[in-house]
PDB file of N, CA and C in Angstrom:
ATOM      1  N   UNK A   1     146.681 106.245  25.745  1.00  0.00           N
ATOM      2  CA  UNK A   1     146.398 107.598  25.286  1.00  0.00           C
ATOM      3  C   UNK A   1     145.913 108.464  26.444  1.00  0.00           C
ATOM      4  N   UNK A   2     145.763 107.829  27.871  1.00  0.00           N
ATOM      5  CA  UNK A   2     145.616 108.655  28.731  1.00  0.00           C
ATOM      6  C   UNK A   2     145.862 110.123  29.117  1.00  0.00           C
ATOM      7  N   UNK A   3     147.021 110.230  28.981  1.00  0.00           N
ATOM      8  CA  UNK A   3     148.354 111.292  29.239  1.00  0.00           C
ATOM      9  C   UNK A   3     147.536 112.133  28.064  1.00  0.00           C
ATOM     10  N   UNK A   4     147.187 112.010  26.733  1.00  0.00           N
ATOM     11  CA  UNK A   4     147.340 112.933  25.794  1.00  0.00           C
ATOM     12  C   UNK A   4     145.732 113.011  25.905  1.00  0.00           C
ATOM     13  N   UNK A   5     144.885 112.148  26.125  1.00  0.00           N
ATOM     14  CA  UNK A   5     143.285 112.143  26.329  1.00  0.00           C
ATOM     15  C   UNK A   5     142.701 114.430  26.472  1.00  0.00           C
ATOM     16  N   UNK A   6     143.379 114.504  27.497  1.00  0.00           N
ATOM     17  CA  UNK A   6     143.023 115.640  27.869  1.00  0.00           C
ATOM     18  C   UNK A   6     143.841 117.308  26.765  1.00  0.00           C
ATOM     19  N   UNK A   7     144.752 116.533  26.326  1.00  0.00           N
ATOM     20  CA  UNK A   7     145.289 117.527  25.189  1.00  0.00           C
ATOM     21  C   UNK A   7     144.428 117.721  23.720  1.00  0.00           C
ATOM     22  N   UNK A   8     144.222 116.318  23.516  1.00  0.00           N
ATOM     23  CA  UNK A   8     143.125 115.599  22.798  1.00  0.00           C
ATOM     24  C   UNK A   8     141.594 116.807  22.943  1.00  0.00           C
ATOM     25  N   UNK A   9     141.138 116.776  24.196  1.00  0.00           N
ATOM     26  CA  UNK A   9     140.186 116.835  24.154  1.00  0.00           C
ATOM     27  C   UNK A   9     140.212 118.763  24.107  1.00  0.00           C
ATOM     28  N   UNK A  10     141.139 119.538  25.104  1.00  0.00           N
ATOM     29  CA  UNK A  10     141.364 120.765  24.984  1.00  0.00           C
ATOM     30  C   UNK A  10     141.345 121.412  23.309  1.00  0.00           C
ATOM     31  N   UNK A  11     142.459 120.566  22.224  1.00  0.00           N
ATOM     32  CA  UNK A  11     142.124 121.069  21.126  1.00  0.00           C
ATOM     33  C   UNK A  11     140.843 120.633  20.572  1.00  0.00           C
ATOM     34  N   UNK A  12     139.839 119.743  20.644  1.00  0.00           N
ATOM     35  CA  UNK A  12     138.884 119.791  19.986  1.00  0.00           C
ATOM     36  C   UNK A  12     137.662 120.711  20.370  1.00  0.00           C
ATOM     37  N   UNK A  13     137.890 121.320  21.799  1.00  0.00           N
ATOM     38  CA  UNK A  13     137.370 122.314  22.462  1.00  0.00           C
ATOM     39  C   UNK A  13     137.464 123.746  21.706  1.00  0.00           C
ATOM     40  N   UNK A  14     138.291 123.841  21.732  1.00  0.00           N
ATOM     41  CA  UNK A  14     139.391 125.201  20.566  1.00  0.00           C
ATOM     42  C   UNK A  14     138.423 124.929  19.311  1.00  0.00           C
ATOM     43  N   UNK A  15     138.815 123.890  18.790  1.00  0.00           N
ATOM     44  CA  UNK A  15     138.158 123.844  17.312  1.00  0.00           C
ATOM     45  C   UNK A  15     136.827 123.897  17.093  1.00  0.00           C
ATOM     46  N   UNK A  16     135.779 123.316  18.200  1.00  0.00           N
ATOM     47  CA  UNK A  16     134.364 123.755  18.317  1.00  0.00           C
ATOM     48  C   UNK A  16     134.207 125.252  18.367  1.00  0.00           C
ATOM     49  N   UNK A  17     135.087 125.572  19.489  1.00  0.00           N
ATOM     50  CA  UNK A  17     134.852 127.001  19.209  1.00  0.00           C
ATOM     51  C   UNK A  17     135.284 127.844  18.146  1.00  0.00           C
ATOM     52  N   UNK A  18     136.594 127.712  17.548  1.00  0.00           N
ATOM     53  CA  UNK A  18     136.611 128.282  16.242  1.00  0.00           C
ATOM     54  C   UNK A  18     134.845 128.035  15.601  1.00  0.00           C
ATOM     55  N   UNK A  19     134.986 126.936  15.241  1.00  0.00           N
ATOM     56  CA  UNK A  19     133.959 127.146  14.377  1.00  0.00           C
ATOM     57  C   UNK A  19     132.457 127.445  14.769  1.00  0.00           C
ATOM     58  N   UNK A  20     132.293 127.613  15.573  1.00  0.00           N
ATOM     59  CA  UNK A  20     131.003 128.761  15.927  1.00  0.00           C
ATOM     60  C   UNK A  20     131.475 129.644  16.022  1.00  0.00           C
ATOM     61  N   UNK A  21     132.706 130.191  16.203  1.00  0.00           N
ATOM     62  CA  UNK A  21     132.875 131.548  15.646  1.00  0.00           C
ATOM     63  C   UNK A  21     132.801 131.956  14.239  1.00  0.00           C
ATOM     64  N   UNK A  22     133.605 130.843  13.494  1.00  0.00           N
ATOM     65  CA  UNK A  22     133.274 131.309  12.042  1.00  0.00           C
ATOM     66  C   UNK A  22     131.625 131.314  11.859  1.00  0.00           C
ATOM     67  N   UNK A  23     130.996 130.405  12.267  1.00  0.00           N
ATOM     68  CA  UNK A  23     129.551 130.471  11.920  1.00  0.00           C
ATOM     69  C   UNK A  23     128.975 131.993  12.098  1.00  0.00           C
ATOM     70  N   UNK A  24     129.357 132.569  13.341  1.00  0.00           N
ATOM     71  CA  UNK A  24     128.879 133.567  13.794  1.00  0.00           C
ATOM     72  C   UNK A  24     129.550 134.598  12.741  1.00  0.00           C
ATOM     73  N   UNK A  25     130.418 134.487  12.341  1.00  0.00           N
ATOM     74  CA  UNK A  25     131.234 135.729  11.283  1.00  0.00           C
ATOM     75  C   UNK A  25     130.322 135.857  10.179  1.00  0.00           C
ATOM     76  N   UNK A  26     129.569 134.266   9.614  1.00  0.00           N
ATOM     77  CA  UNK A  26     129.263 134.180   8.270  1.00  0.00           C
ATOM     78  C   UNK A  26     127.850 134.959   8.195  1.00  0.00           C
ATOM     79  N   UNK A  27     127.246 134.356   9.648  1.00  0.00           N
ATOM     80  CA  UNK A  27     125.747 135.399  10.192  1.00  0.00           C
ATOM     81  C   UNK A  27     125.989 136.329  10.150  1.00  0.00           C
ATOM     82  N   UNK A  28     126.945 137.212  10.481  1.00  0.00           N
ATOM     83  CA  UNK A  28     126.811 138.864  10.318  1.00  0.00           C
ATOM     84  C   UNK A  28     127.045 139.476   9.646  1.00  0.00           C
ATOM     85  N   UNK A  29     127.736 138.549   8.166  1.00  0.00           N
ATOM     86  CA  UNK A  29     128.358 138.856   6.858  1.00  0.00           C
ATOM     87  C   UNK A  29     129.314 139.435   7.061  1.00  0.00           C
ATOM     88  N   UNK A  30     130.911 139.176   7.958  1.00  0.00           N
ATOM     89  CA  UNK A  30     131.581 139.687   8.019  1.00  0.00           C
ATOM     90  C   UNK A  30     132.653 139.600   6.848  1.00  0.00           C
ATOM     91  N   UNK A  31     133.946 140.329   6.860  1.00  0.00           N
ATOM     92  CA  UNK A  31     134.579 140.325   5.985  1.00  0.00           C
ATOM     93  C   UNK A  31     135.289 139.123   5.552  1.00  0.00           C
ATOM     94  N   UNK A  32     135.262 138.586   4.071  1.00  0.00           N
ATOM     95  CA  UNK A  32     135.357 137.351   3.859  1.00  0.00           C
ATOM     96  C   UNK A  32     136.877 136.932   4.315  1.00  0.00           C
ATOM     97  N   UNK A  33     138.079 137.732   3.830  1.00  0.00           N
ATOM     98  CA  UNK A  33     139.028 137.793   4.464  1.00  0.00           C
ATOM     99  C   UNK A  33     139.620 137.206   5.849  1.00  0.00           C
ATOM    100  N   UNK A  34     138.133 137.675   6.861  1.00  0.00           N
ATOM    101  CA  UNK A  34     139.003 137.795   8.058  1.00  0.00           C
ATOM    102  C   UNK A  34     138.191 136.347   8.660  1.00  0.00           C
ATOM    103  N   UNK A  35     136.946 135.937   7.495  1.00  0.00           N
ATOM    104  CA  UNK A  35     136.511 134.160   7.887  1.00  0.00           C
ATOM    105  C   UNK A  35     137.271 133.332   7.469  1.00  0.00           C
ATOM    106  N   UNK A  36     138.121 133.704   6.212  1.00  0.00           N
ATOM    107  CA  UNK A  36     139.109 132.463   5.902  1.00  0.00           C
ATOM    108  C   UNK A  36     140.552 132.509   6.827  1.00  0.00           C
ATOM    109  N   UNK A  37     140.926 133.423   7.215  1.00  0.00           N
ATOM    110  CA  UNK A  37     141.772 133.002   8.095  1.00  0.00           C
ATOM    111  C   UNK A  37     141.573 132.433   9.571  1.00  0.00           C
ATOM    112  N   UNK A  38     140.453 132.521   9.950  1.00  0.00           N
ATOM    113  CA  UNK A  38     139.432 131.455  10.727  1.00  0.00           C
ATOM    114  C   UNK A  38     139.019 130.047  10.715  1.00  0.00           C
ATOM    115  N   UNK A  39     139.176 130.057   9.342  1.00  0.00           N
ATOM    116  CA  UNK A  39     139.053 128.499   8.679  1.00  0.00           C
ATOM    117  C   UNK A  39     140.485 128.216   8.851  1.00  0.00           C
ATOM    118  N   UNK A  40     141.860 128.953   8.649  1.00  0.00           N
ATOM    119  CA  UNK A  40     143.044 127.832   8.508  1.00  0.00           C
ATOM    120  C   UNK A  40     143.688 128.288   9.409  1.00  0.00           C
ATOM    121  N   UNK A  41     143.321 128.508  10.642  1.00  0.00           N
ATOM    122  CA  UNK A  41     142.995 128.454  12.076  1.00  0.00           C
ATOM    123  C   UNK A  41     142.745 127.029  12.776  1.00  0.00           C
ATOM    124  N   UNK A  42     141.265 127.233  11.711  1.00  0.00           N
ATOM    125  CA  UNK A  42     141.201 125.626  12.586  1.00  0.00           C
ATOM    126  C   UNK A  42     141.489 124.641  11.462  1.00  0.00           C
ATOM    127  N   UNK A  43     141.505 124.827  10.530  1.00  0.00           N
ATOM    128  CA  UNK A  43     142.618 123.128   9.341  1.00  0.00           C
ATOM    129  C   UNK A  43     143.554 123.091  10.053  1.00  0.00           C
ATOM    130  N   UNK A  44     144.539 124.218  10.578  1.00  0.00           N
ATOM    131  CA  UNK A  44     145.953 124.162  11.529  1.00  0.00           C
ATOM    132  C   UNK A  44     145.730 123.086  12.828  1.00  0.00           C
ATOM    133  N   UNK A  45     144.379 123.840  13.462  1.00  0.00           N
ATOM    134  CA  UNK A  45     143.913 122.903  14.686  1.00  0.00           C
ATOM    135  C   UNK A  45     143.850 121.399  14.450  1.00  0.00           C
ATOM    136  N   UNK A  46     143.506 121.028  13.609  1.00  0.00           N
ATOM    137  CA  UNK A  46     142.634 119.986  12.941  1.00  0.00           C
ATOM    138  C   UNK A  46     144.014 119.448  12.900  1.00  0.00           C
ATOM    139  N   UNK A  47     145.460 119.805  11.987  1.00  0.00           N
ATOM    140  CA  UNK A  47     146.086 118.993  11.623  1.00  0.00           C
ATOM    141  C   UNK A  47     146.901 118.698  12.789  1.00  0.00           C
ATOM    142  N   UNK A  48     147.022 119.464  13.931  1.00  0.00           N
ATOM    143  CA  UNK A  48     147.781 119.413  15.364  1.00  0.00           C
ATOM    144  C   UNK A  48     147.034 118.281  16.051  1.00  0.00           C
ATOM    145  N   UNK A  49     145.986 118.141  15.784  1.00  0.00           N
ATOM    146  CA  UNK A  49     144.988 117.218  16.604  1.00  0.00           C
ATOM    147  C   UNK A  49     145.636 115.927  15.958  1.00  0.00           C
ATOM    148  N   UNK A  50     145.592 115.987  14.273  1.00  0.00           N
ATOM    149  CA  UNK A  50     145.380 114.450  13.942  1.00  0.00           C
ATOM    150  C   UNK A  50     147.362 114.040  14.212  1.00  0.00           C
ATOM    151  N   UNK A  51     147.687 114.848  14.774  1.00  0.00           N
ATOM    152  CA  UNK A  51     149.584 114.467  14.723  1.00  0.00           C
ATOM    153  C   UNK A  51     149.288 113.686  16.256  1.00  0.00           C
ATOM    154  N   UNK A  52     148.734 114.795  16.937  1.00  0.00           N
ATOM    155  CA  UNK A  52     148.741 114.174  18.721  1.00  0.00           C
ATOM    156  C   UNK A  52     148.258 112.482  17.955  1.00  0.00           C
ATOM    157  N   UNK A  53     147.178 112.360  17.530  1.00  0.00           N
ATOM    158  CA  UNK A  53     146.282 110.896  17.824  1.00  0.00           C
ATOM    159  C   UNK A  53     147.389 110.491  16.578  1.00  0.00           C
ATOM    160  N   UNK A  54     148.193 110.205  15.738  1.00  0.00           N
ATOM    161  CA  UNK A  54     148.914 109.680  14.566  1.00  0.00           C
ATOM    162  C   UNK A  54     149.857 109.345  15.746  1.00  0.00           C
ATOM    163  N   UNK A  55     150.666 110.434  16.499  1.00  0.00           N
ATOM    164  CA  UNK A  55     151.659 109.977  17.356  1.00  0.00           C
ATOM    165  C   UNK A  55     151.337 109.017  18.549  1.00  0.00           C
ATOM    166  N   UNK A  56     150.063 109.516  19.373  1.00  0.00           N
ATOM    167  CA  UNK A  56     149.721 108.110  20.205  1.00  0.00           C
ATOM    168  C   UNK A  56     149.611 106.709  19.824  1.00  0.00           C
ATOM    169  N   UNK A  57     148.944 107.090  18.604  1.00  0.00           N
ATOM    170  CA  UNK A  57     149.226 105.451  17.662  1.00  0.00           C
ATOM    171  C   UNK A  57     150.304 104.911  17.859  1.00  0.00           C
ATOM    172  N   UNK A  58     151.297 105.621  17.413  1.00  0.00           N
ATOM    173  CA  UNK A  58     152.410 105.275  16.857  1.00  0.00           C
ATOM    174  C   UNK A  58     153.175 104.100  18.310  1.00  0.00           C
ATOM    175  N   UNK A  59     152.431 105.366  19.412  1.00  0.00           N
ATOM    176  CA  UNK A  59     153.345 105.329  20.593  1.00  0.00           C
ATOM    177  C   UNK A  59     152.544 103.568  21.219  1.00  0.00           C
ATOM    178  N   UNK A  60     151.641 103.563  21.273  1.00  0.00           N
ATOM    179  CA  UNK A  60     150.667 102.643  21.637  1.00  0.00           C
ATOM    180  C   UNK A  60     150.577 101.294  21.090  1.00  0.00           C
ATOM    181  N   UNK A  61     149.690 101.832  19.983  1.00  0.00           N
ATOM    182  CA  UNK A  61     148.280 100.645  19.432  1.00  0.00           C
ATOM    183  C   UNK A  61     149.456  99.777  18.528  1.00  0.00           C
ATOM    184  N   UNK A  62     150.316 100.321  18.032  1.00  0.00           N
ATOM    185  CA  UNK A  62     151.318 100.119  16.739  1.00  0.00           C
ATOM    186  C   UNK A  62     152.186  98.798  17.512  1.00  0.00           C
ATOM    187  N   UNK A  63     152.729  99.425  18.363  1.00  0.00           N
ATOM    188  CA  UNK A  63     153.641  98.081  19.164  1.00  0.00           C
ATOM    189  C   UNK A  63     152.769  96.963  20.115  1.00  0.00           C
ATOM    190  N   UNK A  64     151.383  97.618  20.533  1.00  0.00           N
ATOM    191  CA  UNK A  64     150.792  95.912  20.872  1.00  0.00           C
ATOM    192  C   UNK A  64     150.306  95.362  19.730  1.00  0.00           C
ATOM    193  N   UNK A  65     150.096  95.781  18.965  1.00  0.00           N
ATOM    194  CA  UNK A  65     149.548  94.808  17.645  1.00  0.00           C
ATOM    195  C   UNK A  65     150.709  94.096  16.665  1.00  0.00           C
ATOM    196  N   UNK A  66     151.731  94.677  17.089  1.00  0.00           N
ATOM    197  CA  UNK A  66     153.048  93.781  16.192  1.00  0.00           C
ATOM    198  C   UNK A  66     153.177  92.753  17.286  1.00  0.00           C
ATOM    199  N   UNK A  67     153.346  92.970  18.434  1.00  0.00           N
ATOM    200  CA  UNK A  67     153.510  92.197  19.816  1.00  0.00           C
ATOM    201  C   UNK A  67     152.829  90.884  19.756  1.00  0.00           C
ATOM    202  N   UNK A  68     151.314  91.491  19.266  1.00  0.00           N
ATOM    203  CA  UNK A  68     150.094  90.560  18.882  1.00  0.00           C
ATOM    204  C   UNK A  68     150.156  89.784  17.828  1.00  0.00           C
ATOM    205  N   UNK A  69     151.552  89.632  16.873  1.00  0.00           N
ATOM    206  CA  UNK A  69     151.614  89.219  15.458  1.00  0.00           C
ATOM    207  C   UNK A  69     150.670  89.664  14.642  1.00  0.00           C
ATOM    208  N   UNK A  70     150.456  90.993  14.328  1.00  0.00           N
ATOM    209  CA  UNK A  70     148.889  91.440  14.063  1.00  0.00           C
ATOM    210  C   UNK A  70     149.657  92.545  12.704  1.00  0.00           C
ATOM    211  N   UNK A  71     151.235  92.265  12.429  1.00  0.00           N
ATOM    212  CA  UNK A  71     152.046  93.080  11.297  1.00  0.00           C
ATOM    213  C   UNK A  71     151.473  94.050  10.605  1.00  0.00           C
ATOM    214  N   UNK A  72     151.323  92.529   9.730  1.00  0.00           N
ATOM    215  CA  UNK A  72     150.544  93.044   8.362  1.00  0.00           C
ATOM    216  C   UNK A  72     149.591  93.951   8.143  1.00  0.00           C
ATOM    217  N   UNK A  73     148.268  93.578   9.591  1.00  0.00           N
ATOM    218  CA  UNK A  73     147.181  94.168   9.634  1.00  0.00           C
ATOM    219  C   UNK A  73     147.676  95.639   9.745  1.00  0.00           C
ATOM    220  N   UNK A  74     148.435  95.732  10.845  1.00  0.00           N
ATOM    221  CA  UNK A  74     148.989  97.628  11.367  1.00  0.00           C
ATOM    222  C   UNK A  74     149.767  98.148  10.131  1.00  0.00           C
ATOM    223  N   UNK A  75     150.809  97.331   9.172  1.00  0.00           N
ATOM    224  CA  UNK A  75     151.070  98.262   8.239  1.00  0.00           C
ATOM    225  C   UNK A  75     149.933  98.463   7.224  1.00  0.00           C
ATOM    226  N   UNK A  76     149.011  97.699   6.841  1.00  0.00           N
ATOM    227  CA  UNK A  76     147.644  98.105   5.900  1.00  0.00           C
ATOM    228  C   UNK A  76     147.269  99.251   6.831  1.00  0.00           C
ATOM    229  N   UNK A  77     146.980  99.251   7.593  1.00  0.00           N
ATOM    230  CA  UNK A  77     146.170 100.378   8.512  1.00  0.00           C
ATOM    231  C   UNK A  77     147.045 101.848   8.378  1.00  0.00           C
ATOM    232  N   UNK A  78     148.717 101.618   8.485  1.00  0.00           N
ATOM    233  CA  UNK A  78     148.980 102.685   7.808  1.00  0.00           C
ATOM    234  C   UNK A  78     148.928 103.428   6.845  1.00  0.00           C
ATOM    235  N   UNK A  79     149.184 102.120   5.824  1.00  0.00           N
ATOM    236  CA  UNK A  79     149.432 102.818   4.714  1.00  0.00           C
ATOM    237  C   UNK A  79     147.820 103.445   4.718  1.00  0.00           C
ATOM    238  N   UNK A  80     146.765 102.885   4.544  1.00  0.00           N
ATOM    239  CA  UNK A  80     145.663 103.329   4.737  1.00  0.00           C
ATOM    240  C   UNK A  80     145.565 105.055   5.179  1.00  0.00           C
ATOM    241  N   UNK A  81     146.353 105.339   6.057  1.00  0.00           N
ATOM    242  CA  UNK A  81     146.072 106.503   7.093  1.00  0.00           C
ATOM    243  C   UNK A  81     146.798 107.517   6.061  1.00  0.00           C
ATOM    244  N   UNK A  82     147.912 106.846   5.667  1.00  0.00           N
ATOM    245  CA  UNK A  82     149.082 107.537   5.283  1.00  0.00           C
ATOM    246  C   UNK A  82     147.964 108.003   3.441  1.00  0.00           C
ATOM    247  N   UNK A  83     147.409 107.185   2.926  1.00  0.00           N
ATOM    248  CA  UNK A  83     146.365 107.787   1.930  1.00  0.00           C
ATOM    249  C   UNK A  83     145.483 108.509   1.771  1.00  0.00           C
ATOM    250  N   UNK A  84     144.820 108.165   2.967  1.00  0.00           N
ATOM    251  CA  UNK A  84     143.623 109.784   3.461  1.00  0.00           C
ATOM    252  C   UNK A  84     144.433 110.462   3.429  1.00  0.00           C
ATOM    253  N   UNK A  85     145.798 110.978   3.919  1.00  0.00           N
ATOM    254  CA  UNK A  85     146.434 111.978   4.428  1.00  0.00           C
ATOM    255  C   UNK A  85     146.427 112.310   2.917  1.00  0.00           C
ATOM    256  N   UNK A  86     146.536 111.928   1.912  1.00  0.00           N
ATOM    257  CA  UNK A  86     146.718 112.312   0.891  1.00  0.00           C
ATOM    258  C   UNK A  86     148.498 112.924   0.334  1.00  0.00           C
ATOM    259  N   UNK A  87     149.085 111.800   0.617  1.00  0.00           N
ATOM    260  CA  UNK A  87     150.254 111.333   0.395  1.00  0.00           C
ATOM    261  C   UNK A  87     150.461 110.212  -0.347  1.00  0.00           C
ATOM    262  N   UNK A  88     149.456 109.920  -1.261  1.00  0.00           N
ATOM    263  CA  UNK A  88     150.002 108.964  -2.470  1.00  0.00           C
ATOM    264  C   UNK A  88     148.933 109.601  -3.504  1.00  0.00           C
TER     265      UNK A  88
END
């Protein structure tokens, strides 16, 4: 995950800052309008982030652990992932 480490880390940079900005919107009672599109700003961020780290998986951890005879364990772990995602 080297290579993506720093893409990784740039969007979670972004997304801290979104959200002290929204914080700062909610302190000054700004218009509610213009905080929720602030919020799916960063859910957008959020879901770009979890594709980068879903795809490094994919790219990585997924093929040494089959390598490892470790199958079973990595497809539970998907399907797992694939349920938070809230796809079943």
């Amino acid at each position: 995950m080297q290579a993506d480490k720093q893409e990784v880390l740039k969007r979670l940079n972004y997304i801290e800052g979104h959200l002290g900005g929204i914080r700062k919107m909610i302190e000054e009672d700004k218009y509610c309008v213009d905080i929720l599109r602030q919020t799916y700003a960063v859910r957008k961020a959020i879901e770009k982030l979890e594709g980068l780290l879903v795809e490094s998986h994919l790219h990585t951890c997924v093929p040494e652990g089959i390598a490892e005879g470790r199958e079973d364990e990595i497809i539970k772990e998907l399907v797992q992932l694939y349920t938070l995602a809230g796809n079943r």
